[in-house]
C-alpha atoms as a PDB file:
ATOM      1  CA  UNK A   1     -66.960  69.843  16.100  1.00  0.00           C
ATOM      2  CA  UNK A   2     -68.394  71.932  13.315  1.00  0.00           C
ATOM      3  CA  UNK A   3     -69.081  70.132  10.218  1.00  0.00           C
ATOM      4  CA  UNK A   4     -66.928  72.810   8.231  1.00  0.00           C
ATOM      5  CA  UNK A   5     -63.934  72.350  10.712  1.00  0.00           C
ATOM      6  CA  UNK A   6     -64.786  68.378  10.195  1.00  0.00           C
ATOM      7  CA  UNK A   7     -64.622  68.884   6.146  1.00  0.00           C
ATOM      8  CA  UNK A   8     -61.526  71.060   5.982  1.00  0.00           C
ATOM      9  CA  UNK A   9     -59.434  68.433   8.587  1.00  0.00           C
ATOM     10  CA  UNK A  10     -60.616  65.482   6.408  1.00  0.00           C
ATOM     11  CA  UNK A  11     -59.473  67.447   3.184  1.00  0.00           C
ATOM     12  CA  UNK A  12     -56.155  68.184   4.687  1.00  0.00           C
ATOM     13  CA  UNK A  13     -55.570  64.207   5.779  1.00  0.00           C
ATOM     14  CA  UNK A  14     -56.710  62.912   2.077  1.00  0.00           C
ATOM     15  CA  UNK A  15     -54.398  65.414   0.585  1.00  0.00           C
ATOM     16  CA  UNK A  16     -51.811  64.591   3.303  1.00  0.00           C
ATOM     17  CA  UNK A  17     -52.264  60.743   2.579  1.00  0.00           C
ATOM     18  CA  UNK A  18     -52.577  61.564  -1.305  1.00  0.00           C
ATOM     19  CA  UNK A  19     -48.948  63.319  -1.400  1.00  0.00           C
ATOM     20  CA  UNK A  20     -47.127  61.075   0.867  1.00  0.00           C
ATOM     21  CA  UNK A  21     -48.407  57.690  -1.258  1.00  0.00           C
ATOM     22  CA  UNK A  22     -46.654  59.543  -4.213  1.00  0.00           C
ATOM     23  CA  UNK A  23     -43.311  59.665  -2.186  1.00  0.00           C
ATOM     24  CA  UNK A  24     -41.400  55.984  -2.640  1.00  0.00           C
ATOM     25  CA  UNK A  25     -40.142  55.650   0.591  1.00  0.00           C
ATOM     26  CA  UNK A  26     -43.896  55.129   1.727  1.00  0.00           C
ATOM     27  CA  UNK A  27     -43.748  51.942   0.205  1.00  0.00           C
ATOM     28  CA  UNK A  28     -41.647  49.980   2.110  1.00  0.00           C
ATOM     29  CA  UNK A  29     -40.585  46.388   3.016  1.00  0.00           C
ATOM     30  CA  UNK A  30     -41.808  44.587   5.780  1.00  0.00           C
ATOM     31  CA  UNK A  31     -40.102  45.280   8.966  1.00  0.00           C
ATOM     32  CA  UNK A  32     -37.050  43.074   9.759  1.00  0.00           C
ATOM     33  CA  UNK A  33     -37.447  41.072  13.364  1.00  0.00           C
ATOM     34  CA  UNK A  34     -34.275  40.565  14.578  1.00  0.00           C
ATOM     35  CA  UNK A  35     -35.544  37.839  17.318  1.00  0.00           C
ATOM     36  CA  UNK A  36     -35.808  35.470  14.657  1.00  0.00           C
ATOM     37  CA  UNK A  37     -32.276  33.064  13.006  1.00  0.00           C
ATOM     38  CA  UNK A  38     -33.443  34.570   9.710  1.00  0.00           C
ATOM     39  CA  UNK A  39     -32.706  38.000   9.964  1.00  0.00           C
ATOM     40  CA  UNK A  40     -29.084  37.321  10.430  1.00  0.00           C
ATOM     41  CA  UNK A  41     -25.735  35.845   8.620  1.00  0.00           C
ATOM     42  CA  UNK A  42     -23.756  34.415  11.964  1.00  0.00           C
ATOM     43  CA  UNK A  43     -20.749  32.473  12.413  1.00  0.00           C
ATOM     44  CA  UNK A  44     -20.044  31.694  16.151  1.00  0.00           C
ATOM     45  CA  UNK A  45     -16.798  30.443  17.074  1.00  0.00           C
ATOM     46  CA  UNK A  46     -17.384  30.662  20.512  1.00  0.00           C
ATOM     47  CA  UNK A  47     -14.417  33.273  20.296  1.00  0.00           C
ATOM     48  CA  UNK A  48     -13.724  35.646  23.405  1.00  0.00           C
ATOM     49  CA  UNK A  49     -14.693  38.463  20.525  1.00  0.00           C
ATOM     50  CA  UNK A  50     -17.194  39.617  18.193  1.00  0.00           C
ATOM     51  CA  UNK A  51     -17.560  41.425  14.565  1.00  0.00           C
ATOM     52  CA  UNK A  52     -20.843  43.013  13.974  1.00  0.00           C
ATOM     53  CA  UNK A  53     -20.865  43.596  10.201  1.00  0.00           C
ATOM     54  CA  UNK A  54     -23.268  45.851   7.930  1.00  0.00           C
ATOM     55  CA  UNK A  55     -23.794  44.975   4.485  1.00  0.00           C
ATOM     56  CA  UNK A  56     -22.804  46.996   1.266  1.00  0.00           C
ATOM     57  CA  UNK A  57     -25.099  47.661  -0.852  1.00  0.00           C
ATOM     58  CA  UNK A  58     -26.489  44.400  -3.360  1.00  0.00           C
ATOM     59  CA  UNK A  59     -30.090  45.126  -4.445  1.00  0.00           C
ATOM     60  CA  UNK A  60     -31.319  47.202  -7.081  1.00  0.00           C
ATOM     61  CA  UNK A  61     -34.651  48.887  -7.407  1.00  0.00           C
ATOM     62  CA  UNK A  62     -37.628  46.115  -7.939  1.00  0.00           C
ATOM     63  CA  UNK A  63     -41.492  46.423  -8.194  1.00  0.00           C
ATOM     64  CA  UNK A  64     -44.070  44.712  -5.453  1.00  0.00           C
ATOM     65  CA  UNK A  65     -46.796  42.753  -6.699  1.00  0.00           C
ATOM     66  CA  UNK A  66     -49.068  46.615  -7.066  1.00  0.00           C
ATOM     67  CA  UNK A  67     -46.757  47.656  -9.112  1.00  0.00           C
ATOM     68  CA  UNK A  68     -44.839  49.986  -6.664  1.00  0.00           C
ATOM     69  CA  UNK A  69     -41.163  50.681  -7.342  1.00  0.00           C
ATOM     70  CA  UNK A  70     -39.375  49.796  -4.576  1.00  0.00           C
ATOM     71  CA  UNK A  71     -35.689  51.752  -3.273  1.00  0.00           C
ATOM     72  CA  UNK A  72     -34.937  48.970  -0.530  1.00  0.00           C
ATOM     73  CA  UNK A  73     -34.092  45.711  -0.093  1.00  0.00           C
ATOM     74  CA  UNK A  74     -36.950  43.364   1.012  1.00  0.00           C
ATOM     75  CA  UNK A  75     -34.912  40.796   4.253  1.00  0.00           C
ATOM     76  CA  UNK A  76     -38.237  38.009   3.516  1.00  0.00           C
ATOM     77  CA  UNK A  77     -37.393  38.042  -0.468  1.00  0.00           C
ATOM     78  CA  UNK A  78     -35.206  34.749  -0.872  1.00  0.00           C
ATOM     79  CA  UNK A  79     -33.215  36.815  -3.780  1.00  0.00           C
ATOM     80  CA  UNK A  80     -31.907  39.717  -2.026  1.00  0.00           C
ATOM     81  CA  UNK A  81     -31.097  37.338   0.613  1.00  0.00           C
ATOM     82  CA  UNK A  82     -28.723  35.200  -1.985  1.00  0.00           C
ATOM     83  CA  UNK A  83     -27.925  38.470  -3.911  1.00  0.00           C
ATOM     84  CA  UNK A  84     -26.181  39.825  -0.123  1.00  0.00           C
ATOM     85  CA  UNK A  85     -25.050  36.255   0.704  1.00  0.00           C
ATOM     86  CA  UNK A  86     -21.572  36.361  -0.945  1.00  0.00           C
ATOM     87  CA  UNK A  87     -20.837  40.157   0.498  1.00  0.00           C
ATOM     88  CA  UNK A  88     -21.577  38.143   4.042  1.00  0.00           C
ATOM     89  CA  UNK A  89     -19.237  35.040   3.145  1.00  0.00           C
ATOM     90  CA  UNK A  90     -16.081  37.363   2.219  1.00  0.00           C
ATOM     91  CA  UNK A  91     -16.828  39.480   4.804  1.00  0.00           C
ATOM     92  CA  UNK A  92     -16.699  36.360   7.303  1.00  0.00           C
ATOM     93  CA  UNK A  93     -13.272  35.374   5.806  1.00  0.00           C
ATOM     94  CA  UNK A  94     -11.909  38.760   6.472  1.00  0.00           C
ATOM     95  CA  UNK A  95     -12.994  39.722   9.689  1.00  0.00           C
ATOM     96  CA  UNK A  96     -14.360  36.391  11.305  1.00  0.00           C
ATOM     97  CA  UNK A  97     -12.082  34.547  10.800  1.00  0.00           C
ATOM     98  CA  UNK A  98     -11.025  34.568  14.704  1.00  0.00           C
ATOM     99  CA  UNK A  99     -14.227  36.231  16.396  1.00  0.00           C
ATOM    100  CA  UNK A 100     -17.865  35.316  16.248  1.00  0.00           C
ATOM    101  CA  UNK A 101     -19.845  36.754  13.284  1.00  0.00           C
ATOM    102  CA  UNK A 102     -22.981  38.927  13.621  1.00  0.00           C
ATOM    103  CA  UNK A 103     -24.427  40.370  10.310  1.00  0.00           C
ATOM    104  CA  UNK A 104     -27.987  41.232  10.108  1.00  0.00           C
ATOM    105  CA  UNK A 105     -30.310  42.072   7.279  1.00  0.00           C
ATOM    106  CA  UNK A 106     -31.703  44.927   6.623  1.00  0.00           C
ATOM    107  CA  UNK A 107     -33.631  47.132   4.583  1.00  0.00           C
ATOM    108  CA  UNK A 108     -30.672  48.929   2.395  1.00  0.00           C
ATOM    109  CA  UNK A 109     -31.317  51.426  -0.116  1.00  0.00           C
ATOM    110  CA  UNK A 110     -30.221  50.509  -3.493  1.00  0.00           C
ATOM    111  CA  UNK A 111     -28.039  51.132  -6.121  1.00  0.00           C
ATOM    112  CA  UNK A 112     -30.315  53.021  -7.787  1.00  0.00           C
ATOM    113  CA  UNK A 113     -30.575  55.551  -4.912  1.00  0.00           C
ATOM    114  CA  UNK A 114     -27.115  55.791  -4.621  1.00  0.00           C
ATOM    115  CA  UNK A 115     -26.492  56.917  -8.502  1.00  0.00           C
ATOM    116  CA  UNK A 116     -29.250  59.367  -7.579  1.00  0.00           C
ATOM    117  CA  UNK A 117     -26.643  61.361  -5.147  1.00  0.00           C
ATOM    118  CA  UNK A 118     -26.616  62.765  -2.086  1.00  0.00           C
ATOM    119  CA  UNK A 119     -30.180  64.311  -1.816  1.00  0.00           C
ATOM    120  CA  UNK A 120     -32.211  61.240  -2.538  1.00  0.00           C
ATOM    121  CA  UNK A 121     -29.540  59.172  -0.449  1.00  0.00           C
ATOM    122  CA  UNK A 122     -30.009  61.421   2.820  1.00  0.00           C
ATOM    123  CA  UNK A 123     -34.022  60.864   2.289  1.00  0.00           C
ATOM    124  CA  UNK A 124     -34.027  57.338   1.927  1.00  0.00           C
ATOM    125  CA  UNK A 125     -30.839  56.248   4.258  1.00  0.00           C
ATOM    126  CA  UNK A 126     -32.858  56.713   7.602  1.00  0.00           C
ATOM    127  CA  UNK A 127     -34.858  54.081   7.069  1.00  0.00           C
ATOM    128  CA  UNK A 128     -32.170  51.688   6.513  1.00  0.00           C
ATOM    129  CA  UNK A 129     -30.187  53.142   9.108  1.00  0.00           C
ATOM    130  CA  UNK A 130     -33.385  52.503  11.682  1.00  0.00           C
ATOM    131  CA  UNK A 131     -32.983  48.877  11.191  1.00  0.00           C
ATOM    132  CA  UNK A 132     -29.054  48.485  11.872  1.00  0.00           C
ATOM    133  CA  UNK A 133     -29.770  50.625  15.336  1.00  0.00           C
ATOM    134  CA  UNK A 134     -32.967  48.017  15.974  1.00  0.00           C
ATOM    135  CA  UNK A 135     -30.422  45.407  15.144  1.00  0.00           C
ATOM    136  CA  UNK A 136     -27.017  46.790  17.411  1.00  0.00           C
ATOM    137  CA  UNK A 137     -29.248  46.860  20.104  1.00  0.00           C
ATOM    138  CA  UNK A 138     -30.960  43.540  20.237  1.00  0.00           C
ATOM    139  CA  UNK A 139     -27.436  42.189  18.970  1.00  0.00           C
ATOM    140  CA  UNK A 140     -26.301  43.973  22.556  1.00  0.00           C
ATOM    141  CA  UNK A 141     -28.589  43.202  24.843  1.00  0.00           C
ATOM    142  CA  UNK A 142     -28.937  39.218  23.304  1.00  0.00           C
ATOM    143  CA  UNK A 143     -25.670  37.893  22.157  1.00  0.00           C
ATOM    144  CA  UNK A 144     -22.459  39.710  23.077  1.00  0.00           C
ATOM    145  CA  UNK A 145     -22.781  39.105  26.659  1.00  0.00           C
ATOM    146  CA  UNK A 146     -20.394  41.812  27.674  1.00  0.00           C
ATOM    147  CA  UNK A 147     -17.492  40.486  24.837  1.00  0.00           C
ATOM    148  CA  UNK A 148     -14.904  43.132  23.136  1.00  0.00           C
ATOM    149  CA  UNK A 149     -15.690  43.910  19.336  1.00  0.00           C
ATOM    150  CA  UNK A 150     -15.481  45.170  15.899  1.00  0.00           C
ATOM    151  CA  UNK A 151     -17.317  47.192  14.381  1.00  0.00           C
ATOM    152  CA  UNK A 152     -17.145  46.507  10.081  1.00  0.00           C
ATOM    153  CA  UNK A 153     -18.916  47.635   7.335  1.00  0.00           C
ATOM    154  CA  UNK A 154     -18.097  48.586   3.440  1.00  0.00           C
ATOM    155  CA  UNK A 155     -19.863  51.185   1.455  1.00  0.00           C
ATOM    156  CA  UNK A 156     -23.255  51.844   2.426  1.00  0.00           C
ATOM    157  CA  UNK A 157     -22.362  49.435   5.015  1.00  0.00           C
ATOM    158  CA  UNK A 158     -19.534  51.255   6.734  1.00  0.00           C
ATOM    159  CA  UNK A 159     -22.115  54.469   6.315  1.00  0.00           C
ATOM    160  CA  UNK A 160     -23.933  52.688   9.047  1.00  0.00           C
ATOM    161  CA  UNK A 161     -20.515  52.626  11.137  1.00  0.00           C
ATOM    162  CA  UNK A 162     -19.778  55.902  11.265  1.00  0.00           C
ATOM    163  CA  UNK A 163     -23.944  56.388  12.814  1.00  0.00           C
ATOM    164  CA  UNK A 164     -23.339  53.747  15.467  1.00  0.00           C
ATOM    165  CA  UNK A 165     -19.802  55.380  16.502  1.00  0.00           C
ATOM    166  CA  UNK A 166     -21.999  58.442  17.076  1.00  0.00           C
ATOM    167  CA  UNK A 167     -24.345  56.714  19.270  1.00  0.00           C
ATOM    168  CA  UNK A 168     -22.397  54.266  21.400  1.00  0.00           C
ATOM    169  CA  UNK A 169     -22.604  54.968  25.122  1.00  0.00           C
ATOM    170  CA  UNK A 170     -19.398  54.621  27.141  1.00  0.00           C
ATOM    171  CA  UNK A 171     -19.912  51.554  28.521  1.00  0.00           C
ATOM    172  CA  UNK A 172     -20.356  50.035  24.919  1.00  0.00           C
ATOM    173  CA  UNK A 173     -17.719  51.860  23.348  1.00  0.00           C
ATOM    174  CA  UNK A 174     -14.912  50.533  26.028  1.00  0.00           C
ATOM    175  CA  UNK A 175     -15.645  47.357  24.043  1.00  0.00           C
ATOM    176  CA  UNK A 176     -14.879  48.466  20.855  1.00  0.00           C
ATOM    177  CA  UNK A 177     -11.679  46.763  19.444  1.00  0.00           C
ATOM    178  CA  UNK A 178     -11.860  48.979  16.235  1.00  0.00           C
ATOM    179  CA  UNK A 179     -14.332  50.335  13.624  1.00  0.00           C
ATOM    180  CA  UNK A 180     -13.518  49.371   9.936  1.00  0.00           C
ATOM    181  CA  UNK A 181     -15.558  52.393   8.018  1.00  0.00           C
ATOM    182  CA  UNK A 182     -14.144  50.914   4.412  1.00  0.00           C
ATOM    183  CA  UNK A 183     -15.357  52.410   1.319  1.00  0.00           C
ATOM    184  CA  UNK A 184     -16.775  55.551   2.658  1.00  0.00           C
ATOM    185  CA  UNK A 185     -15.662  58.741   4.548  1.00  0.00           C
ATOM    186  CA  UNK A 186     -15.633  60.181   7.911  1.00  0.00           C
ATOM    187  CA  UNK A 187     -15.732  64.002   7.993  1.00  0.00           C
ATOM    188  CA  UNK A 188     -13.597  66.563  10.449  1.00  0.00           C
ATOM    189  CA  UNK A 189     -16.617  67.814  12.244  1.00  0.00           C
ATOM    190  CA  UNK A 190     -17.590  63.818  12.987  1.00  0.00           C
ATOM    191  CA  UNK A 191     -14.259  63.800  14.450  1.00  0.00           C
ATOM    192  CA  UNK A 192     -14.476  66.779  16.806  1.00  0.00           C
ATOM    193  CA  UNK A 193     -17.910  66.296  17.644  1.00  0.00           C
ATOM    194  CA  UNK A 194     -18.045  62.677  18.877  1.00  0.00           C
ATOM    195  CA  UNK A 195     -15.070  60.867  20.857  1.00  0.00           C
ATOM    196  CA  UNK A 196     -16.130  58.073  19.595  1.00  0.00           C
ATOM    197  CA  UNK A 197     -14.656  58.147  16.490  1.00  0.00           C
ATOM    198  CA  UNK A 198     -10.954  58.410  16.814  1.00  0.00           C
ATOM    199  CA  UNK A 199      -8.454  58.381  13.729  1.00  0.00           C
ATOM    200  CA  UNK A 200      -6.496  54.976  13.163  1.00  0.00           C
ATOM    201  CA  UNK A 201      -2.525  55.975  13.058  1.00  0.00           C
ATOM    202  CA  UNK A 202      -0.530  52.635  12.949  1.00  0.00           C
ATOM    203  CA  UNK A 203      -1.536  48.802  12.965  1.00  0.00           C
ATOM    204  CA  UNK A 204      -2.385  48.210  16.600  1.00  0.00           C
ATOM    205  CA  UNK A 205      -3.784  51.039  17.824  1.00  0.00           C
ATOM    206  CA  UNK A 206      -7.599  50.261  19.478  1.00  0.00           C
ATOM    207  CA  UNK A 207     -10.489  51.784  19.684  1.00  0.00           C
ATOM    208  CA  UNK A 208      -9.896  53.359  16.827  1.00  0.00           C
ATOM    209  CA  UNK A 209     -11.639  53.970  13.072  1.00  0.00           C
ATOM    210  CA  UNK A 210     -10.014  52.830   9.386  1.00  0.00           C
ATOM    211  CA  UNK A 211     -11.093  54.032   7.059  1.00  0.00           C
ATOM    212  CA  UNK A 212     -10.295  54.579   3.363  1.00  0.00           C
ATOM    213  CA  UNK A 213     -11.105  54.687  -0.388  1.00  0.00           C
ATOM    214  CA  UNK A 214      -9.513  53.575  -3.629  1.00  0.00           C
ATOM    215  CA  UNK A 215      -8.467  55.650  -6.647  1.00  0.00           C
ATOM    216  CA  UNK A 216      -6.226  55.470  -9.347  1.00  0.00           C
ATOM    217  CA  UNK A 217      -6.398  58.976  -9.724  1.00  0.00           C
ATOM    218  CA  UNK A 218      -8.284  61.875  -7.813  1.00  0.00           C
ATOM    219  CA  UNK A 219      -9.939  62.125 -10.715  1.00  0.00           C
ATOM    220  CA  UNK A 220     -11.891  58.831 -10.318  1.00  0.00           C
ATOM    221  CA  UNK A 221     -13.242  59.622  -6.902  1.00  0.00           C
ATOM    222  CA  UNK A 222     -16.409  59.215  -5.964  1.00  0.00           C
ATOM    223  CA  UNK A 223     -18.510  62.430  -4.947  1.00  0.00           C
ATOM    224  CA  UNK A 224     -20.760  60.431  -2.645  1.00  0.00           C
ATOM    225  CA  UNK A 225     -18.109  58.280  -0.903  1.00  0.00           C
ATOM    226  CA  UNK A 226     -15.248  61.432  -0.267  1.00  0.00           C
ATOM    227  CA  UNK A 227     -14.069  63.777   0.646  1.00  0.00           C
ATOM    228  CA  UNK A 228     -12.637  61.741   4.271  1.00  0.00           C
ATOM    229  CA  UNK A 229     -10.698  63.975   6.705  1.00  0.00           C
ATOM    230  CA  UNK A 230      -8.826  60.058   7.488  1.00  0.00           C
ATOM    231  CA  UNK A 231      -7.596  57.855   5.365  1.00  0.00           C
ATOM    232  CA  UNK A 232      -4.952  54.947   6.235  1.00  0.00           C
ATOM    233  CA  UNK A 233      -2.896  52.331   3.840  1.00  0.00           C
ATOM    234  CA  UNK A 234      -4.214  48.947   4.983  1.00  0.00           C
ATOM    235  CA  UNK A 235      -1.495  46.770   3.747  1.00  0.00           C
ATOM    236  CA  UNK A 236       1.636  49.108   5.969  1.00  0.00           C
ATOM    237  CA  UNK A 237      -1.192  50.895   7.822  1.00  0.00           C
ATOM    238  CA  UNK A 238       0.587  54.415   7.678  1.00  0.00           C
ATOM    239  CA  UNK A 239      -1.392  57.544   7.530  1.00  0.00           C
ATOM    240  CA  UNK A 240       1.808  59.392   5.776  1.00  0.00           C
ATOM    241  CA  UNK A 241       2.366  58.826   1.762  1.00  0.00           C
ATOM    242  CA  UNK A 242       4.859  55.649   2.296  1.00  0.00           C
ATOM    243  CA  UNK A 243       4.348  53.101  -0.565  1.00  0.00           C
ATOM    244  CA  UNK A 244       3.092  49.809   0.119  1.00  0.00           C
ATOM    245  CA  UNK A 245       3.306  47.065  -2.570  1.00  0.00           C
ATOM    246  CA  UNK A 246       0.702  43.990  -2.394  1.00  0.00           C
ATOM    247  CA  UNK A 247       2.141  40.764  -3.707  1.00  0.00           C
ATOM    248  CA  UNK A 248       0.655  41.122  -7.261  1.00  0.00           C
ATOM    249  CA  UNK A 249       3.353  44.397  -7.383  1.00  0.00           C
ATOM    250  CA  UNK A 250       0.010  46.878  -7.376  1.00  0.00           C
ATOM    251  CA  UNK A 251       1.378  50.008  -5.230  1.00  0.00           C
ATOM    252  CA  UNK A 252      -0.844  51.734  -2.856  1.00  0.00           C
ATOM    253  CA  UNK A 253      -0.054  55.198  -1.209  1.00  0.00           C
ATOM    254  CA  UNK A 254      -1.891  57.719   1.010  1.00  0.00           C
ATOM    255  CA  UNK A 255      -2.819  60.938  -1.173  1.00  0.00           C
ATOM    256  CA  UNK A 256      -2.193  63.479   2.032  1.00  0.00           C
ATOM    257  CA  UNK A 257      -4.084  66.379  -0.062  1.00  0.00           C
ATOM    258  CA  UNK A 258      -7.592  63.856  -0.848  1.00  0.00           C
ATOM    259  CA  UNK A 259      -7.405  61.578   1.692  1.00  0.00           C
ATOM    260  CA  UNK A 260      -7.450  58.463  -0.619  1.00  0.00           C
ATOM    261  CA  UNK A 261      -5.211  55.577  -1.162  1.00  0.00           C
ATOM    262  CA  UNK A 262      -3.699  56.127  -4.595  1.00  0.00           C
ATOM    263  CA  UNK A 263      -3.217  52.791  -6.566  1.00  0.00           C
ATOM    264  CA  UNK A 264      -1.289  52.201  -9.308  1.00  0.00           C
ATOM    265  CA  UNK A 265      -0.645  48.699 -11.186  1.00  0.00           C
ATOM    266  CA  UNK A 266      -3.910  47.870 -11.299  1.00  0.00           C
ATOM    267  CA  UNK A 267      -5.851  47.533 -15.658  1.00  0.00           C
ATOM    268  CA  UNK A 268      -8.508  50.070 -14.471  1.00  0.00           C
ATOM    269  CA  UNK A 269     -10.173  48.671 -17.765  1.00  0.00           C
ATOM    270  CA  UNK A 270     -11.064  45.396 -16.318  1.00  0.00           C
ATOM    271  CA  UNK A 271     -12.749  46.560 -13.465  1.00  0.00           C
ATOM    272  CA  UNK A 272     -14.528  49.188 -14.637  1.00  0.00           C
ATOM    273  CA  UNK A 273     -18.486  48.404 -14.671  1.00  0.00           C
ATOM    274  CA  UNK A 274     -20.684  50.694 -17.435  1.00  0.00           C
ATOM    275  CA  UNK A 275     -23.642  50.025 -15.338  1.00  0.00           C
ATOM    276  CA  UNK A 276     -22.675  51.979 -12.489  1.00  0.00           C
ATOM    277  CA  UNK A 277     -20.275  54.401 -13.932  1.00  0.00           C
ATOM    278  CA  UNK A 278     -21.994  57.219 -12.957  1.00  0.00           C
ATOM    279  CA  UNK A 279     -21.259  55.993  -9.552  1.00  0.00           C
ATOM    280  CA  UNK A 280     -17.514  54.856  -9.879  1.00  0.00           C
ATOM    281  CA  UNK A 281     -15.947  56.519 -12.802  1.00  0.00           C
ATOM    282  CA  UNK A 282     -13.057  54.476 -14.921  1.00  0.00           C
ATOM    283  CA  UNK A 283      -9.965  54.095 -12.009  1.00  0.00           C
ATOM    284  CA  UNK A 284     -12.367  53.940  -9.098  1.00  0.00           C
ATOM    285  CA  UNK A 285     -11.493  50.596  -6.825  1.00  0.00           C
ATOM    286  CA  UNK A 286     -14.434  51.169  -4.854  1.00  0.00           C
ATOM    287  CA  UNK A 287     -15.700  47.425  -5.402  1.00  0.00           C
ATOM    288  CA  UNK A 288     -11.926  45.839  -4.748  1.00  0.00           C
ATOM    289  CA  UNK A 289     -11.648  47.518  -1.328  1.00  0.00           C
ATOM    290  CA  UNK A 290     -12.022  44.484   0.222  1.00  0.00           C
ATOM    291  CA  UNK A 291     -10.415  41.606  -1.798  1.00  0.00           C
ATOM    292  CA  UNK A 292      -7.453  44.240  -2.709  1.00  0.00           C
ATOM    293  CA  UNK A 293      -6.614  44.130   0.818  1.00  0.00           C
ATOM    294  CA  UNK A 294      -7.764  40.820   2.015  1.00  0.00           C
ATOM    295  CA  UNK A 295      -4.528  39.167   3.503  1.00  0.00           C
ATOM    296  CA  UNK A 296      -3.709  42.165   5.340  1.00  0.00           C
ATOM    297  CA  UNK A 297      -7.312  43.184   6.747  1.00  0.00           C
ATOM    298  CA  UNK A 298      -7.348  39.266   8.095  1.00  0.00           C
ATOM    299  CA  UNK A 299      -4.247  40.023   9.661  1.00  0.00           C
ATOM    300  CA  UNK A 300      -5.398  43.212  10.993  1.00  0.00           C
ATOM    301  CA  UNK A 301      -8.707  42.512  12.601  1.00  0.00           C
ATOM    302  CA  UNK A 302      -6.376  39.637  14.711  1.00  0.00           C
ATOM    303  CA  UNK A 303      -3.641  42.133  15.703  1.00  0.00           C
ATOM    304  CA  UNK A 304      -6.250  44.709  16.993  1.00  0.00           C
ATOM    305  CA  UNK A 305      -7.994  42.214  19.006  1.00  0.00           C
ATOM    306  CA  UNK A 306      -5.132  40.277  20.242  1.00  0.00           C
ATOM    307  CA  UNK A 307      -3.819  43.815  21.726  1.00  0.00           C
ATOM    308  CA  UNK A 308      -6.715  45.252  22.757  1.00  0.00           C
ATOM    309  CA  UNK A 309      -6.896  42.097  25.144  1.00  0.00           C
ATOM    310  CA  UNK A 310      -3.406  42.147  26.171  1.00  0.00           C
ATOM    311  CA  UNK A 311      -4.479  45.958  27.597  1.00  0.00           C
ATOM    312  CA  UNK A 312      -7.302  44.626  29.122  1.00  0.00           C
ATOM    313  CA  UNK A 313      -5.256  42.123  31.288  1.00  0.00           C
ATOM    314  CA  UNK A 314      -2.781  44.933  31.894  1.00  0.00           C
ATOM    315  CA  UNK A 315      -5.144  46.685  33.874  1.00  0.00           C
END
């Protein structure tokens, strides 16, 4: 090769390497390995049906040892892994209580990103999104041994839903009790492009995605989370604007116009959180949409599966 052909390709890879070690999502993590017991939150019950579940987000941006600012969570660092711990345990409760647990770590983006919008969160997401596919699939081919399950997940987590309801092959998705996409939205075109993901209308349907979001007021919605073309009341699990009332007298409605669950009852003072109020504004449940609807989600995930096995032995 000539030597000026040699000089301008080396120029072009320093200033290639240069430019890319300025971009943060160079500096990443160290790659989960989902062979090894660390890597994952389980709870077997040697059940006849599993939940794989995918973590909200927990971590905020940190520095390395260099100095680097870092937009993901690090699955060897002993304090992410206690920071996500508790998301894990009242995610168990809800949806394992009756099925064998499967929740692996991965390398979320953080809070950080997400109060950056939807730019920064569409360049960073594919990386975490790359380790929930690495895990599905050793999670299929290792430990669900041809069983029925649900698919969970809550904010960033349920954004890693919707991807694997895009993805599953038949076979797979003939399995699928139901897909809980909580705290995030599912669009029209995801619904006419992939059959995968099929609209929840009543309690028992299967095979089927829930999904909704939390709102005092339209005005608290957050940009990054709506709009949904679905959303369904989990505690009378009605898609039309029938008001449900939870035990502590809080009612909850289906906005037909937003797609959100309207709630009322609730002192949107006390759970409001200045730190990430660019995020979720004053009357935004986004971090209750779990625990609001606990009792009724348990109740839920056991309904689903109990039918979808009464269809199977009808066949």
């Amino acid at each position: 090769m000539e030597p000026i052909k040699k000089l301008w390709i080396l120029l072009v890879l320093v200033f290639t390497a240069c430019h890319t070690s300025e971009i943060p999502e160079c500096v990443m993590p160290d790659t989960p390995d989902y062979t090894k017991e660390q890597m994952w939150y389980v709870s077997d019950k040697d059940a006849e049906a599993d939940v794989f579940y995918i973590l909200p987000t927990c971590v905020w941006d940190w520095q390395d040892t260099s100095g680097n600012i870092i937009h993901y969570a690090d699955v060897y660092n002993p304090e992410h892994i206690e920071a996500l711990l508790p998301s894990n345990q009242l995610a168990a409760e809800i949806f394992g209580m009756e099925a064998n647990f499967y929740s692996p770590y991965y390398r979320q983006i953080t809070l950080d990103s997400w109060m950056e919008g939807e730019r920064v969160i569409e360049e960073r997401f594919p990386y975490a999104m790359d380790d929930v596919n690495k895990a599905f699939t050793y999670y299929m081919e290792h430990e669900n041994n041809g069983r029925p399950f649900v698919l969970a997940g809550f904010s960033q987590g349920a954004k890693c839903v919707v991807e694997l309801l895009k993805s599953l092959k038949p076979e797979i998705a003939s399995r699928l009790i139901a897909a809980y996409v909580i705290g995030y939205r599912v669009t029209e075109e995801e619904i006419e492009t992939y059959s995968s993901i099929q609209p929840a209308q009543k309690s028992d349907d299967t095979g089927v995605t829930i999904c909704y979001n939390s709102v005092e007021s339209p005005a608290s919605i957050c940009p990054v989370l709506s709009p949904s073309a679905i959303c369904i009341n989990p505690l009378n699990w009605r898609c039309d604007t029938v008001t449900a009332t939870t035990s502590d007298n809080v009612t909850v409605q289906v906005d037909p116009v937003n797609k959100v669950l309207l709630v009322k009852g609730l002192d949107c003072d006390k759970y409001y959180l200045p730190s990430l109020g660019s995020l979720f504004p004053k009357g935004n449940y986004h971090l209750q949409e779990l625990t609001l609807y606990k009792e009724s989600l348990q109740n839920n995930v056991k309904i689903r599966k109990e039918r979808y096995l009464e269809l199977q032995t009808e066949q």
